[in-house]
PDB file of N, CA and C in Angstrom:
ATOM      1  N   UNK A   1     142.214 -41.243 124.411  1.00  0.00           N
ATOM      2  CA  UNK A   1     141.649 -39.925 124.202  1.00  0.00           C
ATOM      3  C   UNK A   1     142.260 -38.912 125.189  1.00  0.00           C
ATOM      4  N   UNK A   2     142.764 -39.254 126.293  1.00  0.00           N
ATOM      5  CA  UNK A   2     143.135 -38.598 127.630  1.00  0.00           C
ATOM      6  C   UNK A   2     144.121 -37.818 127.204  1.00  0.00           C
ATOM      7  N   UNK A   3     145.114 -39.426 126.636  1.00  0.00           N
ATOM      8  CA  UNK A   3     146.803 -38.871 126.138  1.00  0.00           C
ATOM      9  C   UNK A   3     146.638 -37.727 125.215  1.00  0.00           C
ATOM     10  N   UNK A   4     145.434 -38.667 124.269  1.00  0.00           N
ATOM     11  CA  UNK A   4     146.157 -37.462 122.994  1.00  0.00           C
ATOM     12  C   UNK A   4     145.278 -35.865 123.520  1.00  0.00           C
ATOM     13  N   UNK A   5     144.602 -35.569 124.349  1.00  0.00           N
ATOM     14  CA  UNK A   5     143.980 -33.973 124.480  1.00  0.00           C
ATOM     15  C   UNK A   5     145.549 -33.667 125.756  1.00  0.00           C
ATOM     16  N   UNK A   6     146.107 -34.491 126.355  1.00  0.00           N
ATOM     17  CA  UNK A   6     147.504 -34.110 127.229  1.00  0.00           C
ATOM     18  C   UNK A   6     148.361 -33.801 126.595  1.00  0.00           C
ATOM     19  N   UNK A   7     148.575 -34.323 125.381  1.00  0.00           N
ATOM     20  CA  UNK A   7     149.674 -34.258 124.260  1.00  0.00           C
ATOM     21  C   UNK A   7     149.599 -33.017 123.545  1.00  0.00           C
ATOM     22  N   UNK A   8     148.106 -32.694 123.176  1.00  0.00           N
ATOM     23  CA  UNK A   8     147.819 -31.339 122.299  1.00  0.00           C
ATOM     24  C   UNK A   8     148.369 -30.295 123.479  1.00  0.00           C
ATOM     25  N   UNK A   9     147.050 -30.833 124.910  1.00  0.00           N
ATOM     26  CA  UNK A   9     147.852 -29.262 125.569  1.00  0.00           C
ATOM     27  C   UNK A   9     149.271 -28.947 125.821  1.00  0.00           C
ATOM     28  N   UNK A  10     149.964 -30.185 126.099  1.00  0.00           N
ATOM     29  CA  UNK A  10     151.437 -30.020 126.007  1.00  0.00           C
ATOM     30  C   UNK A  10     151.730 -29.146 125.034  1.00  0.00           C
ATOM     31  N   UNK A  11     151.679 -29.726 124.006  1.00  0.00           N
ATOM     32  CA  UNK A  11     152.283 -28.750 122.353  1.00  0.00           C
ATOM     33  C   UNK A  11     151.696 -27.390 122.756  1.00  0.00           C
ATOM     34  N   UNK A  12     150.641 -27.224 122.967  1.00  0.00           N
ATOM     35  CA  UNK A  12     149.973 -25.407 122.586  1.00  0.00           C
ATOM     36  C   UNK A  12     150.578 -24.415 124.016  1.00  0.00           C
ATOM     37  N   UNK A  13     150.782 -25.581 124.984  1.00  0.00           N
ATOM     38  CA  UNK A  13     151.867 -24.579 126.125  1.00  0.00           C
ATOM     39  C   UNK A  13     152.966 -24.217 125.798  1.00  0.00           C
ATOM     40  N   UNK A  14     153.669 -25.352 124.931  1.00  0.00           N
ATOM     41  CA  UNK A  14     155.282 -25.235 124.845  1.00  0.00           C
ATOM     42  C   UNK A  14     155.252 -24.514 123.620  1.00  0.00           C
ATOM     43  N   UNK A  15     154.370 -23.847 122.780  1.00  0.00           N
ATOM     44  CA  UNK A  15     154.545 -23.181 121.911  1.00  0.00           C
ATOM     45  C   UNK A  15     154.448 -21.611 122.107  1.00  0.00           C
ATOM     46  N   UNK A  16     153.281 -21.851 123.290  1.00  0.00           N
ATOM     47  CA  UNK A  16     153.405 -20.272 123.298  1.00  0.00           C
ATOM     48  C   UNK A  16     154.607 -19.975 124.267  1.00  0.00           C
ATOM     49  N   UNK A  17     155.096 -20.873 125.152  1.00  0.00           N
ATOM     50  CA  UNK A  17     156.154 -20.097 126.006  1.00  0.00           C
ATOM     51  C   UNK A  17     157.046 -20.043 124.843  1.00  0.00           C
ATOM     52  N   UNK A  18     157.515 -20.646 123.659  1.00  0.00           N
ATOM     53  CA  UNK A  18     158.510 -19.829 122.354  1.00  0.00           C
ATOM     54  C   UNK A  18     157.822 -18.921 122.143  1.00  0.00           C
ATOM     55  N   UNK A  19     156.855 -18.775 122.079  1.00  0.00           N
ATOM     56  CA  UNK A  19     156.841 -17.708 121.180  1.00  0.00           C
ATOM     57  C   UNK A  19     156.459 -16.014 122.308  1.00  0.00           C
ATOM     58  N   UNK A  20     156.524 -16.356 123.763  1.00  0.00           N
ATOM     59  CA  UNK A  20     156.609 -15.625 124.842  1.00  0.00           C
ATOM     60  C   UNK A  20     158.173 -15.002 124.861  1.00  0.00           C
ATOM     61  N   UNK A  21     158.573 -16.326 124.421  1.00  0.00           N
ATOM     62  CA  UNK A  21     160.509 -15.762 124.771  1.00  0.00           C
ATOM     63  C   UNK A  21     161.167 -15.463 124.108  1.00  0.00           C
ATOM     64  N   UNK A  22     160.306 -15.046 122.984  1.00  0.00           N
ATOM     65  CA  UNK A  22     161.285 -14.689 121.938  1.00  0.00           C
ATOM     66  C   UNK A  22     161.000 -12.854 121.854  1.00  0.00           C
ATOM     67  N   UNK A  23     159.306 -12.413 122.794  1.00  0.00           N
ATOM     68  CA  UNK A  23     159.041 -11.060 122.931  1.00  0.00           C
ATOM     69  C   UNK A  23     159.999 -10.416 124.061  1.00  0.00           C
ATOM     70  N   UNK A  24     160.079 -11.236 125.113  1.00  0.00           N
ATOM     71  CA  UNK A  24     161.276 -11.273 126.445  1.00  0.00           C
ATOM     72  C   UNK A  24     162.139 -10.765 125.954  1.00  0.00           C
ATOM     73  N   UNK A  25     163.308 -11.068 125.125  1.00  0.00           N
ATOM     74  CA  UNK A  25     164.421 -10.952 125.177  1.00  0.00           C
ATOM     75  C   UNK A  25     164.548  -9.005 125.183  1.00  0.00           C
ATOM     76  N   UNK A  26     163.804  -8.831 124.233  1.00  0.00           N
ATOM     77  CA  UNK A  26     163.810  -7.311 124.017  1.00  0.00           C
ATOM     78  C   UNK A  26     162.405  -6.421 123.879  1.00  0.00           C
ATOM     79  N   UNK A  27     162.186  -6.476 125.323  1.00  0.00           N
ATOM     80  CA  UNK A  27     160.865  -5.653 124.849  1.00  0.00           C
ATOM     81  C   UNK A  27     160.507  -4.342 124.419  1.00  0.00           C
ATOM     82  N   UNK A  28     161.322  -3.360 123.981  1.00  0.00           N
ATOM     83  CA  UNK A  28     161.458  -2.154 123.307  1.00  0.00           C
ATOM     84  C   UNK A  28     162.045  -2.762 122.211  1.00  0.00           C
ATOM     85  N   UNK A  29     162.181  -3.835 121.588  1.00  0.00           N
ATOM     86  CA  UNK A  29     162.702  -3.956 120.309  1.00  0.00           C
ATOM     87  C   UNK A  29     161.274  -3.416 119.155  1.00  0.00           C
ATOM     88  N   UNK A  30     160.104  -3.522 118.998  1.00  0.00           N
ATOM     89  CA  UNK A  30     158.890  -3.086 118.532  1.00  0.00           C
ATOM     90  C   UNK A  30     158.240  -1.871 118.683  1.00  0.00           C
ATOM     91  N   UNK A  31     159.196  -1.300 120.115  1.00  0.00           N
ATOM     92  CA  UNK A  31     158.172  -0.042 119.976  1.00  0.00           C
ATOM     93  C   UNK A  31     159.545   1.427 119.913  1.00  0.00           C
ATOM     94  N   UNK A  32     158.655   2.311 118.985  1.00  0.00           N
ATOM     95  CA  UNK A  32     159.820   3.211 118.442  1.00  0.00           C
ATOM     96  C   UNK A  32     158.872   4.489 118.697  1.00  0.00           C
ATOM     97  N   UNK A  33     159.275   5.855 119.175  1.00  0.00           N
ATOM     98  CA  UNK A  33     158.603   6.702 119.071  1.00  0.00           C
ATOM     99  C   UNK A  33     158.309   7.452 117.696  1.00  0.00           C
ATOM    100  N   UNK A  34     157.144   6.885 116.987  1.00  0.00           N
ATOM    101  CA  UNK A  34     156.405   7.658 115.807  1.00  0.00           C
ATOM    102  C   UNK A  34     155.473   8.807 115.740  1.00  0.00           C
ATOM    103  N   UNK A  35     155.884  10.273 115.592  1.00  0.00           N
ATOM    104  CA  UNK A  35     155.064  11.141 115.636  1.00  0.00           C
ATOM    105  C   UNK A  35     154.183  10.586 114.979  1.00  0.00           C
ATOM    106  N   UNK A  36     152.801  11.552 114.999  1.00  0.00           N
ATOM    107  CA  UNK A  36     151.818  11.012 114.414  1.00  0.00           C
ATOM    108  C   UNK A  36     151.276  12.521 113.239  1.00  0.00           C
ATOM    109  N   UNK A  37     150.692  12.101 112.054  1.00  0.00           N
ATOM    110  CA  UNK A  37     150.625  13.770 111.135  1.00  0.00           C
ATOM    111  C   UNK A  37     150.038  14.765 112.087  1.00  0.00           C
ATOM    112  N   UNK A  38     149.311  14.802 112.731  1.00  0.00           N
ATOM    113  CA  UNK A  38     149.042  16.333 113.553  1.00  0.00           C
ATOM    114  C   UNK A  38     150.514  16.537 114.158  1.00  0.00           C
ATOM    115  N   UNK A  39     151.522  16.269 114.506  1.00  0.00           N
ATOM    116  CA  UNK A  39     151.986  16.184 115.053  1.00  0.00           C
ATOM    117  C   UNK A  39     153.483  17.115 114.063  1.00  0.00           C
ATOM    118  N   UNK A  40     153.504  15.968 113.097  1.00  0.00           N
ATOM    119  CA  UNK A  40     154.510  16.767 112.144  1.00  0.00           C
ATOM    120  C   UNK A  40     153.824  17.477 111.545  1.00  0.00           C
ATOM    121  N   UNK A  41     152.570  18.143 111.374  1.00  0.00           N
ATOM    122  CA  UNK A  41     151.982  19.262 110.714  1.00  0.00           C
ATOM    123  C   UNK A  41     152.207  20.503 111.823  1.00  0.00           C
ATOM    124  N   UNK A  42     151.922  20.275 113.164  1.00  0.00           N
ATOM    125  CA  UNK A  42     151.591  21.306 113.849  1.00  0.00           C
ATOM    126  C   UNK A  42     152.549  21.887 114.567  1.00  0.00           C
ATOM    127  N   UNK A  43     153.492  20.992 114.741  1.00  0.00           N
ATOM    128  CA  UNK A  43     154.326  20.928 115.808  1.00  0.00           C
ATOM    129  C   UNK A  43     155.987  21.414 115.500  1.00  0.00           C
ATOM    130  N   UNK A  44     156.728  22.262 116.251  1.00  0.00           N
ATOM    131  CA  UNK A  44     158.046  22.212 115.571  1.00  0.00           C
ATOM    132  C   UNK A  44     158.803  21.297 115.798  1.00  0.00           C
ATOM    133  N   UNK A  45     159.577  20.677 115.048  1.00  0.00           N
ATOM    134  CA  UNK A  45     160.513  20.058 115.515  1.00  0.00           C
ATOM    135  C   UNK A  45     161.979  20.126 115.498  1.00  0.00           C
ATOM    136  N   UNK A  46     162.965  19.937 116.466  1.00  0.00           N
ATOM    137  CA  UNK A  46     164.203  20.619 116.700  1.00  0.00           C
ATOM    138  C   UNK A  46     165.552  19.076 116.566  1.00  0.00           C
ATOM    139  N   UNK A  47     166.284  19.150 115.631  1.00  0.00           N
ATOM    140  CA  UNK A  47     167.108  17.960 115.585  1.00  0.00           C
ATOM    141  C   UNK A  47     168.296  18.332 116.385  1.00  0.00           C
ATOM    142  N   UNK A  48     169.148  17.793 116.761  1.00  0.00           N
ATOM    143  CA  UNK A  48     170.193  17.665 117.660  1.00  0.00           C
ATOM    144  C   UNK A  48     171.348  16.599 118.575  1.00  0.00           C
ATOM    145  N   UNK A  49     171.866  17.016 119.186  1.00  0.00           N
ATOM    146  CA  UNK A  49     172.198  16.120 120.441  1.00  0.00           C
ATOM    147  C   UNK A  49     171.847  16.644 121.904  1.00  0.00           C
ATOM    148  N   UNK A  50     171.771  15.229 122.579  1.00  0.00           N
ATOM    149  CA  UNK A  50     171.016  14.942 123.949  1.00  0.00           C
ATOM    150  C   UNK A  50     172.311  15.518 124.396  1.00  0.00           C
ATOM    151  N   UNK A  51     172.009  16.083 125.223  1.00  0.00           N
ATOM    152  CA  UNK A  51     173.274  16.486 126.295  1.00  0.00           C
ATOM    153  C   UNK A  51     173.383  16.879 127.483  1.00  0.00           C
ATOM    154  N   UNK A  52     171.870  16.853 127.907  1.00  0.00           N
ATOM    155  CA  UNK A  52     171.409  16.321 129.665  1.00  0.00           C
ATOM    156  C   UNK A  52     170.034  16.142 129.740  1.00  0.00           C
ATOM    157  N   UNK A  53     170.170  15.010 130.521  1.00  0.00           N
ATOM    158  CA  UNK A  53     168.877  14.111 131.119  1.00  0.00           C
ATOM    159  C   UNK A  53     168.873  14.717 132.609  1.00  0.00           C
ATOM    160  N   UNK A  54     167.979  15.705 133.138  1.00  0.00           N
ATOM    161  CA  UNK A  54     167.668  15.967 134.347  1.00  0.00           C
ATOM    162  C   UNK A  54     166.103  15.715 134.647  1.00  0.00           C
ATOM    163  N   UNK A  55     165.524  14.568 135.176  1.00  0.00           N
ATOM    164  CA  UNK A  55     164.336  13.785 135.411  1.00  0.00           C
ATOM    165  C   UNK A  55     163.322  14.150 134.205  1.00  0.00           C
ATOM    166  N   UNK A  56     162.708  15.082 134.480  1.00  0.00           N
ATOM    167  CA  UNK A  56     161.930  15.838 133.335  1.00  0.00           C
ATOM    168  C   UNK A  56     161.777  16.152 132.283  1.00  0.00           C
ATOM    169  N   UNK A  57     163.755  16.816 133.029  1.00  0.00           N
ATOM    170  CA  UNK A  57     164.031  17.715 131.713  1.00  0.00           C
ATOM    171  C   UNK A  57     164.998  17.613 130.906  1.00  0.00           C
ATOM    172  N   UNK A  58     165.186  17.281 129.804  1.00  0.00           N
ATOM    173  CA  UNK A  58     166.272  17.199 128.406  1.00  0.00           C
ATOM    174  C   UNK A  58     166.761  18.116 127.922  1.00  0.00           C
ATOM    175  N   UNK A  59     167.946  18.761 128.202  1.00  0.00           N
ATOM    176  CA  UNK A  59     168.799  19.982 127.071  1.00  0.00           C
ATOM    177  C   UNK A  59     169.066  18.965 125.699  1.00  0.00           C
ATOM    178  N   UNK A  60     168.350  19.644 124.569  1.00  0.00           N
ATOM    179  CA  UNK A  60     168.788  19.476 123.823  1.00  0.00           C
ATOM    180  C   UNK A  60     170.112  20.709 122.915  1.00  0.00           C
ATOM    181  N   UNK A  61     170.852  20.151 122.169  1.00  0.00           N
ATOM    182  CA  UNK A  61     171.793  21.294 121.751  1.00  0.00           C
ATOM    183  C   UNK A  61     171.777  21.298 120.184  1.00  0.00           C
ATOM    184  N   UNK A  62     170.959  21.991 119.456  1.00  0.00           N
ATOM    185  CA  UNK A  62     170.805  22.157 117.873  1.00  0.00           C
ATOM    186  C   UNK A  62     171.670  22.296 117.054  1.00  0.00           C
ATOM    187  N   UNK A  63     171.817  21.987 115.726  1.00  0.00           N
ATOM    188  CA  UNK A  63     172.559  21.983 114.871  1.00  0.00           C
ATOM    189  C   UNK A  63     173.154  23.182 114.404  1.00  0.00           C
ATOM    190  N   UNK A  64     172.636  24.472 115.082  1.00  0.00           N
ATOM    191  CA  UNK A  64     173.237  25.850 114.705  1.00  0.00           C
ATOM    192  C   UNK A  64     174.015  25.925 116.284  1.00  0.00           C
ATOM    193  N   UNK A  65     174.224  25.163 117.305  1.00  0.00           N
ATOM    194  CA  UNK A  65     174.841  25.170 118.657  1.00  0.00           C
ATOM    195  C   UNK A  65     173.596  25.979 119.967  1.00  0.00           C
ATOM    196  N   UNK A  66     172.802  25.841 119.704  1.00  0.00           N
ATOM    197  CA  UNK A  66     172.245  26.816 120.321  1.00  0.00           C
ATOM    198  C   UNK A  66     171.365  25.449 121.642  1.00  0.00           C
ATOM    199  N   UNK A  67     171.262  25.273 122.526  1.00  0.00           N
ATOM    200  CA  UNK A  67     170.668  25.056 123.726  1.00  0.00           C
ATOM    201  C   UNK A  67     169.394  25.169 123.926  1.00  0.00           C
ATOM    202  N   UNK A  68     168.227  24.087 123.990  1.00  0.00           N
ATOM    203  CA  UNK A  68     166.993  23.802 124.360  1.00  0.00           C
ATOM    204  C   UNK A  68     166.704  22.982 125.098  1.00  0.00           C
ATOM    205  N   UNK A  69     166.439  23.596 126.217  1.00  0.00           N
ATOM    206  CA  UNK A  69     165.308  22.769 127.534  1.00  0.00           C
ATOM    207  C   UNK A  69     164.226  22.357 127.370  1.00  0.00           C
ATOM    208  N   UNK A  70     163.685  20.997 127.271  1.00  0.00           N
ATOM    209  CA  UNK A  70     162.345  20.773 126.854  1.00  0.00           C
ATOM    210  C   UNK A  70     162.414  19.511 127.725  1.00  0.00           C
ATOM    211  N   UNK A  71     160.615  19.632 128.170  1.00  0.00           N
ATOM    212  CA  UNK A  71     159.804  18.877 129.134  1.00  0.00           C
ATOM    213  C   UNK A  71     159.553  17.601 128.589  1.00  0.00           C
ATOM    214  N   UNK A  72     159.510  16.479 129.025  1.00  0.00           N
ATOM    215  CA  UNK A  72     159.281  15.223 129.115  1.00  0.00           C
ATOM    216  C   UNK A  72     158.640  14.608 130.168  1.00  0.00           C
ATOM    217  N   UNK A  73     157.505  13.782 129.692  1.00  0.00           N
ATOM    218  CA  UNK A  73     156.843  12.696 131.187  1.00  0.00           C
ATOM    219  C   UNK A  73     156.417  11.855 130.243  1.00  0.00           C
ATOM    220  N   UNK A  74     155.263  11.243 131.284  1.00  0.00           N
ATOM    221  CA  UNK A  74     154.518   9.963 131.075  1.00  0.00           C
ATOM    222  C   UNK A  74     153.921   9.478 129.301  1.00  0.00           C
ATOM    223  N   UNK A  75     153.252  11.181 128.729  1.00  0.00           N
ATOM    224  CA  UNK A  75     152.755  10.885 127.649  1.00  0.00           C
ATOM    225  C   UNK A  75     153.545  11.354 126.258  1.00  0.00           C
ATOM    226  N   UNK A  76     154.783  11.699 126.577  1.00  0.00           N
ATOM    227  CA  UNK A  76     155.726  12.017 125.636  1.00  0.00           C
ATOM    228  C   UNK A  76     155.865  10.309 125.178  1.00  0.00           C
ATOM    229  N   UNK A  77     155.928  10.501 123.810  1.00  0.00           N
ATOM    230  CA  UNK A  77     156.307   9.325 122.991  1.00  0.00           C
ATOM    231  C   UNK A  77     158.073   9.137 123.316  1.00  0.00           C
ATOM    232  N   UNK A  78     158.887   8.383 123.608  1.00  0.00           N
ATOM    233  CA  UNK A  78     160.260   8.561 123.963  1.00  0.00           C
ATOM    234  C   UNK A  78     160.971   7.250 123.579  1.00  0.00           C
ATOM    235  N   UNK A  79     161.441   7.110 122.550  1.00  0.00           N
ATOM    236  CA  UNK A  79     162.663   6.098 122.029  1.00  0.00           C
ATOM    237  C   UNK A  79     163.657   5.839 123.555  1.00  0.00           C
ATOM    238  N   UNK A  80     164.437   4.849 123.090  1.00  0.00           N
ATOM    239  CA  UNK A  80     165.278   4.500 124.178  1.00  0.00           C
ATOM    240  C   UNK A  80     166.542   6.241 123.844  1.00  0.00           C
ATOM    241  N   UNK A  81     167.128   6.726 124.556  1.00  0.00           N
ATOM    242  CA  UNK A  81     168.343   7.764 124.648  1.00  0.00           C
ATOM    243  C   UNK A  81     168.728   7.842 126.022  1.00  0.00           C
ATOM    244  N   UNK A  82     170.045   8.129 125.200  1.00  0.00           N
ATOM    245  CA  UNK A  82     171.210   8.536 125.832  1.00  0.00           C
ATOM    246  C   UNK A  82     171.872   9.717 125.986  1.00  0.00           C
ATOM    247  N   UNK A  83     172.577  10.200 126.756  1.00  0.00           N
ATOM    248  CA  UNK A  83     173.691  11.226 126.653  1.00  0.00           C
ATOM    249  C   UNK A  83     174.000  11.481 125.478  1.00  0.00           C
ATOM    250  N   UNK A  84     174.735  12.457 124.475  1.00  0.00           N
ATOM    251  CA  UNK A  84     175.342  12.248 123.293  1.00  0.00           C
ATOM    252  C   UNK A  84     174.895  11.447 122.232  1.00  0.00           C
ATOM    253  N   UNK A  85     173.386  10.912 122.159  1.00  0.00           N
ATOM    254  CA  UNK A  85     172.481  10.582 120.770  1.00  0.00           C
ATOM    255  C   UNK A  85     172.414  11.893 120.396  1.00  0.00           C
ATOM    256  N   UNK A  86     171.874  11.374 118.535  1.00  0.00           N
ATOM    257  CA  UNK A  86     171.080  12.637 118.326  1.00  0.00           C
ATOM    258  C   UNK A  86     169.897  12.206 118.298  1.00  0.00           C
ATOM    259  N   UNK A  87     169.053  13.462 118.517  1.00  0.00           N
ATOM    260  CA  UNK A  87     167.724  13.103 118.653  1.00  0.00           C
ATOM    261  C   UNK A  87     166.977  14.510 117.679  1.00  0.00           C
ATOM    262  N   UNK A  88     165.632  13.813 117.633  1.00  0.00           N
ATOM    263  CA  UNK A  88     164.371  14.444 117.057  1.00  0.00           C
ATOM    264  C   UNK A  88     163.552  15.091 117.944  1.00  0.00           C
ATOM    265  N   UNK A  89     163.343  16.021 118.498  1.00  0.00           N
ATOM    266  CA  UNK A  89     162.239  16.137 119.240  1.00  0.00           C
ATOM    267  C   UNK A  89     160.929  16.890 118.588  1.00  0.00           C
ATOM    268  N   UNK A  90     159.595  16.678 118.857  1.00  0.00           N
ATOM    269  CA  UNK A  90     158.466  17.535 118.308  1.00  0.00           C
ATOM    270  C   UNK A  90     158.164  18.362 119.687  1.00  0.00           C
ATOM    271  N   UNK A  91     157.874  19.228 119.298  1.00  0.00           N
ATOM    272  CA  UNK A  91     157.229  20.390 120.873  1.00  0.00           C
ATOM    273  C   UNK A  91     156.476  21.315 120.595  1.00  0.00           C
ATOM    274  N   UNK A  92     156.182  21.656 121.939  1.00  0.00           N
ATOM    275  CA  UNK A  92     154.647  22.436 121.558  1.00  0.00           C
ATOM    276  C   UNK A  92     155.572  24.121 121.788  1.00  0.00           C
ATOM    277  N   UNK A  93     154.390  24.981 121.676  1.00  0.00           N
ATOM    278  CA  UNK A  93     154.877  25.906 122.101  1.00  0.00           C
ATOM    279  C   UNK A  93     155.434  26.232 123.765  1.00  0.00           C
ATOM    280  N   UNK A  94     154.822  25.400 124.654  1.00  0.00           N
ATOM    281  CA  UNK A  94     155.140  25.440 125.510  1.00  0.00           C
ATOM    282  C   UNK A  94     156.397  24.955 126.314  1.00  0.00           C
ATOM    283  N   UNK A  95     156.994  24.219 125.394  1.00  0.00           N
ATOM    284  CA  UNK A  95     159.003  23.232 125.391  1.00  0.00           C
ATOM    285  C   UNK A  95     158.333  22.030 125.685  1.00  0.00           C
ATOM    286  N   UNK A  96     157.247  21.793 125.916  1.00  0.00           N
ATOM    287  CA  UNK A  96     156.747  19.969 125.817  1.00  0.00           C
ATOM    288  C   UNK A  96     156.937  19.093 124.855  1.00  0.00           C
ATOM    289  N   UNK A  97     158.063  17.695 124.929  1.00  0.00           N
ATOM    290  CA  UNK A  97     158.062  17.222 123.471  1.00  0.00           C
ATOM    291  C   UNK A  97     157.127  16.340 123.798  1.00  0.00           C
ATOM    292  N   UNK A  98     156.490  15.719 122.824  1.00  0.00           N
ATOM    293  CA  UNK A  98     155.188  15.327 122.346  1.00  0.00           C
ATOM    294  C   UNK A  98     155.573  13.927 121.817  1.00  0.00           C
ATOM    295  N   UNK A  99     157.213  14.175 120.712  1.00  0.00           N
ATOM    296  CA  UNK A  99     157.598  12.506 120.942  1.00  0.00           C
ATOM    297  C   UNK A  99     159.512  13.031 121.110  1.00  0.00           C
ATOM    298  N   UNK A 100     160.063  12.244 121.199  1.00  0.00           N
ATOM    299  CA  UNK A 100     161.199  12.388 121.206  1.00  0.00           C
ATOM    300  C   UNK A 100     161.600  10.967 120.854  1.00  0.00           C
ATOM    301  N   UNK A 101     162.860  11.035 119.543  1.00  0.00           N
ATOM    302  CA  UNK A 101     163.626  10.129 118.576  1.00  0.00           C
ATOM    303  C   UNK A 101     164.666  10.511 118.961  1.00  0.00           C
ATOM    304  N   UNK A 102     165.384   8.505 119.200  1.00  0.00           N
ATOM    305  CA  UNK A 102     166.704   8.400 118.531  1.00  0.00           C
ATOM    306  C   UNK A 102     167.298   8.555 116.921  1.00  0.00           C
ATOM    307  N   UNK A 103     168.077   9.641 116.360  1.00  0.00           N
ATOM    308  CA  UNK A 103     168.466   9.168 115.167  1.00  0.00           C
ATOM    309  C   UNK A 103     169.755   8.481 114.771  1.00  0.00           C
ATOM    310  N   UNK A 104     169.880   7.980 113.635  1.00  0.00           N
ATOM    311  CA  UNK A 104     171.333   7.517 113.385  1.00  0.00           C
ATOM    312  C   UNK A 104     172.140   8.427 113.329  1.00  0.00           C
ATOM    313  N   UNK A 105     173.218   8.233 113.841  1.00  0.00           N
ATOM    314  CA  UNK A 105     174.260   8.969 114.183  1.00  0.00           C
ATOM    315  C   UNK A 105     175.051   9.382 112.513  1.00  0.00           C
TER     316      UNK A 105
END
């Protein structure tokens, strides 16, 4: 009786560390920044390329060429980006984006 409840817990450890290491490898692989409908109802949103990351703050540069500074922190929704992505941003009136997307290039 010993073995076989040693044997079960064996199996139910070694299963969850698979199934632990398979969330490991990439843990932003699941999470994507999704506005939410108040969000695309209320909010403008400006498509573009990233073209500086200064702590805060993101120039974005719009599809008519034109240059936008907008605020980023803790509760901005934020995809993984880079330099030279394009991105989505939603913002308030105030240049706060609310989420900010990677798109396909």
């Amino acid at each position: 009786m010993k073995t076989l409840f040693l044997f079960v817990a064996f199996v139910a450890v070694t299963a969850m560390a698979g199934v632990t290491g398979v969330f490991a490898d990439d843990p932003m692989s699941h999470k994507e920044a999704t506005p939410d409908l108040k969000e695309r109802l209320m909010k403008d949103a400006v498509k573009g390329t990233l073209m500086q990351m200064n702590g805060e703050h993101y120039v974005i540069k719009d599809d008519d060429g034109k240059e936008l500074r907008v605020h980023v922190d803790s509760s901005t929704k934020l995809d993984k980006v880079m330099k030279g992505d394009r991105v989505k941003a939603y913002i308030t009136e105030k240049g706060h984006a609310t989420t900010l997307q990677r798109l396909e290039k």
